[in-house]
Protein backbone atom coordinates (compact mmCIF):
# COMPACT_ATOMS: atom_id res chain seq x y z
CA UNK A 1 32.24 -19.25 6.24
CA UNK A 2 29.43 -18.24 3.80
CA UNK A 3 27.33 -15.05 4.25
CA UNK A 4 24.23 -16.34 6.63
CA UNK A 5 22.43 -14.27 3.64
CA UNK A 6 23.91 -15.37 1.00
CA UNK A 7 23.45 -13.99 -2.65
CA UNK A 8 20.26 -12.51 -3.95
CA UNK A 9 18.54 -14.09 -7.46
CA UNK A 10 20.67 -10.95 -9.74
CA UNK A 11 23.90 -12.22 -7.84
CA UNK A 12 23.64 -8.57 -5.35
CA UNK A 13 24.85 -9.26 -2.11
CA UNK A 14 23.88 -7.15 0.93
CA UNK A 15 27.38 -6.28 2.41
CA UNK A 16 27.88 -4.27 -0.68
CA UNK A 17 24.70 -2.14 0.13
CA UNK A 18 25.47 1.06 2.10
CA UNK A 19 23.33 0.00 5.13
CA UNK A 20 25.78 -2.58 5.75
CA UNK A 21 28.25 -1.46 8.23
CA UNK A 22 30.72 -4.61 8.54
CA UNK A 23 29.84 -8.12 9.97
CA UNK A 24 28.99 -9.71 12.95
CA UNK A 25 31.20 -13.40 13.88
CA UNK A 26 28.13 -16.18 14.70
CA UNK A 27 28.29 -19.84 15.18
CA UNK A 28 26.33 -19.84 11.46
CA UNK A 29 29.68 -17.71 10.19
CA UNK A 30 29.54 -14.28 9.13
CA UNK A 31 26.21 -12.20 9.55
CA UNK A 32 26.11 -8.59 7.91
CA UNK A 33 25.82 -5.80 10.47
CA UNK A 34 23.31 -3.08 9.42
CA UNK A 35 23.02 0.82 10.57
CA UNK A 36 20.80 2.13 13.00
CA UNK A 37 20.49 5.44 10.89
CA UNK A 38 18.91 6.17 7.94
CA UNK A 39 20.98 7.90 5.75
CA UNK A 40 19.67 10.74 2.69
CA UNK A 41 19.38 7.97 0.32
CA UNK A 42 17.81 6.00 2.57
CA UNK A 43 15.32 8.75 2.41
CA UNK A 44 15.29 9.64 -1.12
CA UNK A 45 14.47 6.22 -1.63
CA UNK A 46 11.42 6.12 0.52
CA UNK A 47 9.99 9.21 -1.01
CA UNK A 48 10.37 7.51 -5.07
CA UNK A 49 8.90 4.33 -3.65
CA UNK A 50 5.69 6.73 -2.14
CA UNK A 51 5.69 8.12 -5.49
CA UNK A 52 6.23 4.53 -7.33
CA UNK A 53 9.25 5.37 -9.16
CA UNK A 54 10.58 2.07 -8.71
CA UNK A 55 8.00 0.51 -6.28
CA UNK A 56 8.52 -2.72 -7.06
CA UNK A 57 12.58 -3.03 -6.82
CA UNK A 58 12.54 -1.49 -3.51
CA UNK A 59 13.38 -4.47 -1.40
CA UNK A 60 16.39 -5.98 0.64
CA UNK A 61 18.04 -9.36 0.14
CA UNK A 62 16.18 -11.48 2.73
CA UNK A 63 18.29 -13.37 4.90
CA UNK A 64 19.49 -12.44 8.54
CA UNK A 65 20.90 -9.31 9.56
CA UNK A 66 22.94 -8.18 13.18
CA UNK A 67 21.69 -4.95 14.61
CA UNK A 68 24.56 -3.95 17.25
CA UNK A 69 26.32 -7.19 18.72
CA UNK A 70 24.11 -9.97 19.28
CA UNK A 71 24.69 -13.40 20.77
CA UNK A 72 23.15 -16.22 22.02
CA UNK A 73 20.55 -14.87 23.83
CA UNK A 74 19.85 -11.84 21.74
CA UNK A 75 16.41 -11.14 20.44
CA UNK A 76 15.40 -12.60 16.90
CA UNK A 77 12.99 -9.86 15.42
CA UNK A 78 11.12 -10.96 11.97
CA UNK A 79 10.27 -8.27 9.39
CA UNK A 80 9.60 -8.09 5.74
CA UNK A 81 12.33 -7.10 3.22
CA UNK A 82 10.47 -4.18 1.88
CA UNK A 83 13.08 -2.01 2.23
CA UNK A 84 10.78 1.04 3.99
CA UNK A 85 9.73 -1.36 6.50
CA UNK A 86 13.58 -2.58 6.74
CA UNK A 87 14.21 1.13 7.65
CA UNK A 88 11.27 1.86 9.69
CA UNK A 89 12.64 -1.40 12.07
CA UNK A 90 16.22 -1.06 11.94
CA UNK A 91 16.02 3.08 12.76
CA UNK A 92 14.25 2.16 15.80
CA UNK A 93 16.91 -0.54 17.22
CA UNK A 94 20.14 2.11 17.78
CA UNK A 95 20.27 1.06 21.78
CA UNK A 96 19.31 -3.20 20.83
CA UNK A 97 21.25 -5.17 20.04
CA UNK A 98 19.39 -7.96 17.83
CA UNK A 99 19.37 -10.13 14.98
CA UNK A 100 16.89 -9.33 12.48
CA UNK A 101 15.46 -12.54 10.21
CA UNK A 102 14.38 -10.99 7.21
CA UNK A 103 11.21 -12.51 5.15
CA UNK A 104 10.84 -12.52 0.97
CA UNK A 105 7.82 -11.07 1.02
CA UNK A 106 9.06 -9.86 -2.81
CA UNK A 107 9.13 -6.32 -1.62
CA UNK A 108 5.76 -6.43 0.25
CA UNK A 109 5.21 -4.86 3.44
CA UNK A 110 4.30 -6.68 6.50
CA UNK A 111 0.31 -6.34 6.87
CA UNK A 112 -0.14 -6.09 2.51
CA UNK A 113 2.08 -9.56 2.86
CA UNK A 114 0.59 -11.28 5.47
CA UNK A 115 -2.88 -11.03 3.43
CA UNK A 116 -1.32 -12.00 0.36
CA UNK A 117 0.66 -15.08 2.02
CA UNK A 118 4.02 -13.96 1.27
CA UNK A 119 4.64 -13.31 5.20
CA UNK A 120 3.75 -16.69 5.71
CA UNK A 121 4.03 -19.63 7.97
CA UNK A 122 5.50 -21.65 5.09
CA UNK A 123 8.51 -18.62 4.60
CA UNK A 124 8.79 -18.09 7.95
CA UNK A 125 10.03 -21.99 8.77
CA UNK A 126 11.82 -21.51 5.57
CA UNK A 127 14.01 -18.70 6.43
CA UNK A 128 14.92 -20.26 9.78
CA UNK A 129 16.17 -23.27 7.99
CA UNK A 130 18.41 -21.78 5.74
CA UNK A 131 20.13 -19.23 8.20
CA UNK A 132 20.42 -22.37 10.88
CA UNK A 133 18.98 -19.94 13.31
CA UNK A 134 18.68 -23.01 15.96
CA UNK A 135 22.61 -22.89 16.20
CA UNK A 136 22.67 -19.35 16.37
CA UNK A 137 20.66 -18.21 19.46
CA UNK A 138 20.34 -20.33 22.83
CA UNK A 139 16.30 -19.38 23.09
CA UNK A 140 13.32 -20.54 20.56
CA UNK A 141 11.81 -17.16 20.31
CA UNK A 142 10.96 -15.69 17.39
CA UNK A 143 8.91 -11.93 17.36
CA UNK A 144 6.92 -11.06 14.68
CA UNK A 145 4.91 -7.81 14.02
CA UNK A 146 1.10 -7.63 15.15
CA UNK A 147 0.49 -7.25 11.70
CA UNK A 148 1.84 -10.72 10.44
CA UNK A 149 -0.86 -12.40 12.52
CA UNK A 150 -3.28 -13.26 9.54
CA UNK A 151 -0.44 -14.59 8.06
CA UNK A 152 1.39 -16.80 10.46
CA UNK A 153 -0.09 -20.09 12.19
CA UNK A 154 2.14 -20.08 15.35
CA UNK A 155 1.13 -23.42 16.32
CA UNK A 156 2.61 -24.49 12.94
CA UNK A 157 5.70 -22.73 13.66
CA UNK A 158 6.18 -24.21 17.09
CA UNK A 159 5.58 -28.16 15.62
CA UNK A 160 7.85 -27.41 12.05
CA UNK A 161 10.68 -25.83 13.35
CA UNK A 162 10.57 -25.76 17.22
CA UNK A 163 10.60 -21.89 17.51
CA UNK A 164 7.62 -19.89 19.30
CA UNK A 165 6.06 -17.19 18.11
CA UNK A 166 5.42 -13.65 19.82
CA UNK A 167 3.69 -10.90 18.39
CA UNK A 168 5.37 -7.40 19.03
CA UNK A 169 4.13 -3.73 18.73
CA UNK A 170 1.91 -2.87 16.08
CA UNK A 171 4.59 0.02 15.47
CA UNK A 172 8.11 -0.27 15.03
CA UNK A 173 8.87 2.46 17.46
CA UNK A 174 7.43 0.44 20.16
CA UNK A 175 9.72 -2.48 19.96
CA UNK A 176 12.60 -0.80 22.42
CA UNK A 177 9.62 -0.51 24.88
CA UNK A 178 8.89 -4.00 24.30
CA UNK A 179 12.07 -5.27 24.54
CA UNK A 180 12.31 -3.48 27.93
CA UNK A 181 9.26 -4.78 29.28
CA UNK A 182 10.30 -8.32 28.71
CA UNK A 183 8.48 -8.56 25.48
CA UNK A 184 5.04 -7.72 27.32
CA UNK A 185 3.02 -5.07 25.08
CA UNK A 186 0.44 -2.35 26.66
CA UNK A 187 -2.55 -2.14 24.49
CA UNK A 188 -1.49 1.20 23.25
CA UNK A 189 0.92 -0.94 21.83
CA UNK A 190 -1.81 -3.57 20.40
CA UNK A 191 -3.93 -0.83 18.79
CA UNK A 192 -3.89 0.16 15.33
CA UNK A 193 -4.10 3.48 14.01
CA UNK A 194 -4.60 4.98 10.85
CA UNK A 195 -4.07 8.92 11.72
CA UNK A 196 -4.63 11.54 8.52
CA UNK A 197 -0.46 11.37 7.89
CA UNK A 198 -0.85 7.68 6.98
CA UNK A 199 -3.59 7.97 5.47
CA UNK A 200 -2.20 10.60 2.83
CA UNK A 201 1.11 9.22 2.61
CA UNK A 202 -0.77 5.96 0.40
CA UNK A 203 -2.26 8.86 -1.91
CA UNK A 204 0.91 9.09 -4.07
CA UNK A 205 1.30 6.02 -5.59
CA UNK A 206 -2.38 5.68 -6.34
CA UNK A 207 -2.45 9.10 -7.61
CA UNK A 208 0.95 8.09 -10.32
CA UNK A 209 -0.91 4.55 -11.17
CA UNK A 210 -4.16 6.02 -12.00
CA UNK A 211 -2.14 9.27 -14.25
CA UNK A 212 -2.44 7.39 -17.37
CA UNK A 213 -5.99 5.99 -17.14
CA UNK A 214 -7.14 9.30 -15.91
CA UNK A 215 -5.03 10.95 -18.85
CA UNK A 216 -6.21 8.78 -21.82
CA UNK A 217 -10.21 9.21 -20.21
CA UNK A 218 -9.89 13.03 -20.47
CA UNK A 219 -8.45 12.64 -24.04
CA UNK A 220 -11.13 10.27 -24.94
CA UNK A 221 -13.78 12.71 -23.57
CA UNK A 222 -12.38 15.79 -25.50
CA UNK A 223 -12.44 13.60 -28.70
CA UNK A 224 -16.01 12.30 -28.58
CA UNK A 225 -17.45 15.87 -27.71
CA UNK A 226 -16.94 16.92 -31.45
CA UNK A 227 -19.51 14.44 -32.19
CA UNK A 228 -22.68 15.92 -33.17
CA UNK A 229 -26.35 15.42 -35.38
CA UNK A 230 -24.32 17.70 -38.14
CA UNK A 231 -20.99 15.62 -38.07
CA UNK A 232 -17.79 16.32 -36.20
CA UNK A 233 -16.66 19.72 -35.31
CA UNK A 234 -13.42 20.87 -33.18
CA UNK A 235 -14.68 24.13 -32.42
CA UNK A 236 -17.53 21.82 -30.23
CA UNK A 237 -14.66 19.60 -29.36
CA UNK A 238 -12.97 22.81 -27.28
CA UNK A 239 -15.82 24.20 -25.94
CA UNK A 240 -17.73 21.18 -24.74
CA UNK A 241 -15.06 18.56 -24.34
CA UNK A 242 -12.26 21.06 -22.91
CA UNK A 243 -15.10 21.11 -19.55
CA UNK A 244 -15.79 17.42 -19.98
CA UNK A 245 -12.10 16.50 -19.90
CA UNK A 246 -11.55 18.92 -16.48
CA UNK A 247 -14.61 17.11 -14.74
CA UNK A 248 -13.89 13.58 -15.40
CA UNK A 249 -10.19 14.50 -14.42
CA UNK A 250 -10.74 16.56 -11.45
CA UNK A 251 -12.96 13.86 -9.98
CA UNK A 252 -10.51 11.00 -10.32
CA UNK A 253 -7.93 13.41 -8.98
CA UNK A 254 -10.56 14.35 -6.21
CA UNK A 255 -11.33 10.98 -5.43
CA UNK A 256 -7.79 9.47 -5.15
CA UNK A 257 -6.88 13.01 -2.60
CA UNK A 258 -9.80 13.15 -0.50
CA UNK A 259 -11.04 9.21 0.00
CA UNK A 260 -8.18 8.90 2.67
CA UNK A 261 -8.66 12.34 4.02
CA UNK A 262 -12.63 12.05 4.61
CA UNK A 263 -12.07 7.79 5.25
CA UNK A 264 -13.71 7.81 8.94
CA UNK A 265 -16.12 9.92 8.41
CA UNK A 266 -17.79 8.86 4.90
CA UNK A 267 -20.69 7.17 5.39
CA UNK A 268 -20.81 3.04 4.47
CA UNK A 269 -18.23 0.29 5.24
CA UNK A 270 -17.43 -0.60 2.02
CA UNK A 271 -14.92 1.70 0.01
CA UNK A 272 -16.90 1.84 -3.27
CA UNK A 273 -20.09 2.67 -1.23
CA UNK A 274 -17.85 5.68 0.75
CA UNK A 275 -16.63 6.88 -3.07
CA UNK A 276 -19.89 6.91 -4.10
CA UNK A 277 -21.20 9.36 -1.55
CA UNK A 278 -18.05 11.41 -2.04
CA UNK A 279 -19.12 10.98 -5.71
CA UNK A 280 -22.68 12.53 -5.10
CA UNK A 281 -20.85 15.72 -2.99
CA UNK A 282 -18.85 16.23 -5.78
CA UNK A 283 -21.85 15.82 -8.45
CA UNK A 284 -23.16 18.93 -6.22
CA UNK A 285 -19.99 20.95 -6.63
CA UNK A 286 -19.54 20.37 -10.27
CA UNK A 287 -23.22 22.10 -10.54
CA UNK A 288 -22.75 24.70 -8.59
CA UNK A 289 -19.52 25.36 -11.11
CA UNK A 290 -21.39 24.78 -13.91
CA UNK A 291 -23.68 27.49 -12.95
CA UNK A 292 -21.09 30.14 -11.89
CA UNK A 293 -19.46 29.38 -15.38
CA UNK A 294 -22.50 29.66 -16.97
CA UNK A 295 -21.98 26.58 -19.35
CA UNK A 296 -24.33 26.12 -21.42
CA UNK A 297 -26.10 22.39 -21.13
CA UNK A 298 -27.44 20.98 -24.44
CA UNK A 299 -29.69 18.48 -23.26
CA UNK A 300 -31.18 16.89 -19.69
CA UNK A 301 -29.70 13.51 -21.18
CA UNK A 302 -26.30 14.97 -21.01
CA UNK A 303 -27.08 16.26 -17.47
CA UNK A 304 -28.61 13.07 -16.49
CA UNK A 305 -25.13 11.14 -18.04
CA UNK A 306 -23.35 13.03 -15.52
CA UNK A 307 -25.27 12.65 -12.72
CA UNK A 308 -24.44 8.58 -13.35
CA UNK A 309 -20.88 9.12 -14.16
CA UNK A 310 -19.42 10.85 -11.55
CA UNK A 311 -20.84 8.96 -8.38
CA UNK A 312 -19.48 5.69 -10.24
CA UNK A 313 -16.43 6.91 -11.42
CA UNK A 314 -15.77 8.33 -7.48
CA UNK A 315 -16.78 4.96 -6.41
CA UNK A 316 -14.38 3.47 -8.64
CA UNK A 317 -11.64 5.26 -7.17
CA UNK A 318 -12.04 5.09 -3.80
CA UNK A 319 -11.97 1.08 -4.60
CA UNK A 320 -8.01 1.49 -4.98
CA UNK A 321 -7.54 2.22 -1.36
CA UNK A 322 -9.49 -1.50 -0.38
CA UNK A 323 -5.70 -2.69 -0.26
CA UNK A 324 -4.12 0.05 1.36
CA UNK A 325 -5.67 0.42 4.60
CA UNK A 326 -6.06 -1.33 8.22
CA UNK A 327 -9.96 -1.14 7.53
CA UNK A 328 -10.06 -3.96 5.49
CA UNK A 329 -9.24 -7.74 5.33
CA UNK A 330 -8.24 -10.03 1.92
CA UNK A 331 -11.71 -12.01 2.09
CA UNK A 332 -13.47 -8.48 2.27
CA UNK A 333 -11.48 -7.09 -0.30
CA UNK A 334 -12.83 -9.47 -2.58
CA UNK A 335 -16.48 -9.63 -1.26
CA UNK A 336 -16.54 -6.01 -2.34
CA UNK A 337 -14.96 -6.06 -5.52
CA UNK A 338 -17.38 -9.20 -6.62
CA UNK A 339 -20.35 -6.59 -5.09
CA UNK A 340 -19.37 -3.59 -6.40
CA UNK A 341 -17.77 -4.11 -9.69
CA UNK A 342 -20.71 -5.23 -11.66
CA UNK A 343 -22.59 -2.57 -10.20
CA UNK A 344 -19.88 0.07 -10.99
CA UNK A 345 -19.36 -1.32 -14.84
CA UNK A 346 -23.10 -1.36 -15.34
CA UNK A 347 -23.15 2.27 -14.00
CA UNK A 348 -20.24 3.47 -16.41
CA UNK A 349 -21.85 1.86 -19.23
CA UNK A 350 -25.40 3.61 -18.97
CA UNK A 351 -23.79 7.19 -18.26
CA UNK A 352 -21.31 6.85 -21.19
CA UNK A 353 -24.29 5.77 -23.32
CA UNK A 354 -26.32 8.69 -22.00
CA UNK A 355 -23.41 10.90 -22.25
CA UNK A 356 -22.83 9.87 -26.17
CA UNK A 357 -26.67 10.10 -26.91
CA UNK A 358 -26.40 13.98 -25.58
CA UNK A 359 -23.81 14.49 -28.30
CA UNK A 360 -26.49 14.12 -30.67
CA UNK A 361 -30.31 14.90 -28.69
């Protein structure tokens, strides 16, 4: 019979990826058997997608998957097919032996896709259906991650395709443990935690998405501080706009590093309010520098465009991380940004006015 997974949209199929280690005979025909270990590329892979080099192609054919040699009664564990998460589960499973229904969450991980919809109730019945999943396993259990809850109405489940849901382990390491304990989680299990690692490891890709803004505002910066009441020079260009460019850059830089390093203890719940105080600590250090350096300042307007620029522009930043953490929700995400952007575009537009009215007072 047919792969249970059948072909993805470019025509790949996942028994000719490397994580595929043969196939598992079902009542639904063939299912592909996956590896328990993560192998270097497995790795390598991981670290590109941290660093986005190809972010958005790192997913798995969704679809069911064997882990060991499952039957009837077997466990049926959901996931996303984000291809890290993929890993994270399937490294944790060498001693289970599972099948593993696999979402298109197009590449999304669990928590990002339950708030988008992607891990949905409406995929969730979907994918059932079309791996026949009730004439695969005896039981009508399906169990999801903790972290799929805002995305999954288990009641729905239950009445459109007779399966019941049960939320695991917030982390994938837990799910032997929960397996063992006859799918009953501790609350150390239940509780979310966002420790410093975690926290860093989303730095990356903001830090690669941002390199081009951050690039062409430091060029922009350089070029406009030639401007002057006696016409353009470069030599004013270098010595005023060379410092310019390193500020605006080193607090986008700044921002992006140390927003999820400081995150608990910045003061504020929202993110743009947290950059913003981060913003004002960094205003401090830039004028402390400025004095050590010695710089000469050529007008208080200047100094005041600053003092409006950088707490905005570190507010800004810290607004990229509103996504990327367990500290916030989709409907807050977008009470903040309908708060904060205005606020944010109407302080960028008085400091770069200030700051292009220095070139010339």
């Amino acid at each position: 019979m047919a792969n249970a997974c059948g072909p993805t949209s470019d025509g790949r199929r996942p028994s000719r990826s490397p994580w595929v280690t043969g196939h598992v005979e079902s009542a639904v025909g063939q299912v592909p058997q996956v590896d328990t270990t993560l192998r270097f590329a497995d790795r390598l892979g991981a670290w590109k997608a941290r660093w986005a080099i190809g972010r958005m192609r790192y997913s798995v054919p969704p679809g069911l998957y064997a882990v060991g040699r499952p039957g009837r009664e077997s466990p049926v564990l959901v996931t996303a097919n984000y291809k890290m998460t993929f890993d994270r589960v399937r490294s944790q499973l060498a001693a289970v032996d599972a099948w593993l229904l696999v979402l298109d969450t197009h590449g999304i991980n669990v928590w990002c896709a339950a708030g988008k919809g992607t891990f949905g109730t409406d995929e969730l019945v979907r994918r059932v259906a079309a791996t026949r999943l009730q004439q695969l396993v005896a039981h009508r259990r399906l169990i999801l991650p903790q972290l799929a809850a805002p995305g999954v109405a288990a009641h729905e489940v239950l009445r459109r395709c007779g399966f019941r849901v049960i939320y695991g382990p917030v982390r994938a390491e837990d799910i032997p443990r929960f397996l063992e304990a006859d799918m009953q989680a501790t609350p150390d299990m239940r509780r979310v935690r966002f420790p410093l690692r975690d926290r860093l490891a989303v730095a990356p890709v903001e830090l690669v998405m941002a390199m081009k803004y951050i690039l062409l505002m430091a060029i922009c910066f350089f070029l406009l501080s030639g401007l002057g009441a006696d016409g353009y020079s470069w030599q004013r260009a270098i010595a005023i706009g060379l410092p310019c460019a390193a500020v605006a850059a080193a607090v986008s830089f700044g921002s992006i590093l140390l927003t999820p390093v400081l995150l608990p203890w910045l003061p504020g719940r929202m993110f743009a309010v947290k950059g913003f105080w981060l913003g004002v600590a960094m205003l401090g250090i830039v004028g402390v520098w400025s004095n050590v350096r010695q710089m000469p300042v050529r007008s208080w307007v200047a100094v005041a465009s600053w003092c409006v620029l950088i707490p905005t522009l570190a507010s800004f930043m810290a607004m990229n991380y509103t996504g990327s953490t367990p500290y916030t929700s989709l409907s807050g995400v977008r009470v903040e940004v309908r708060r904060a952007v205005p606020v944010q575009v109407i302080g960028a537009v008085i400091g770069v006015a200030l700051w292009l009215t220095g070139r010339f007072v």
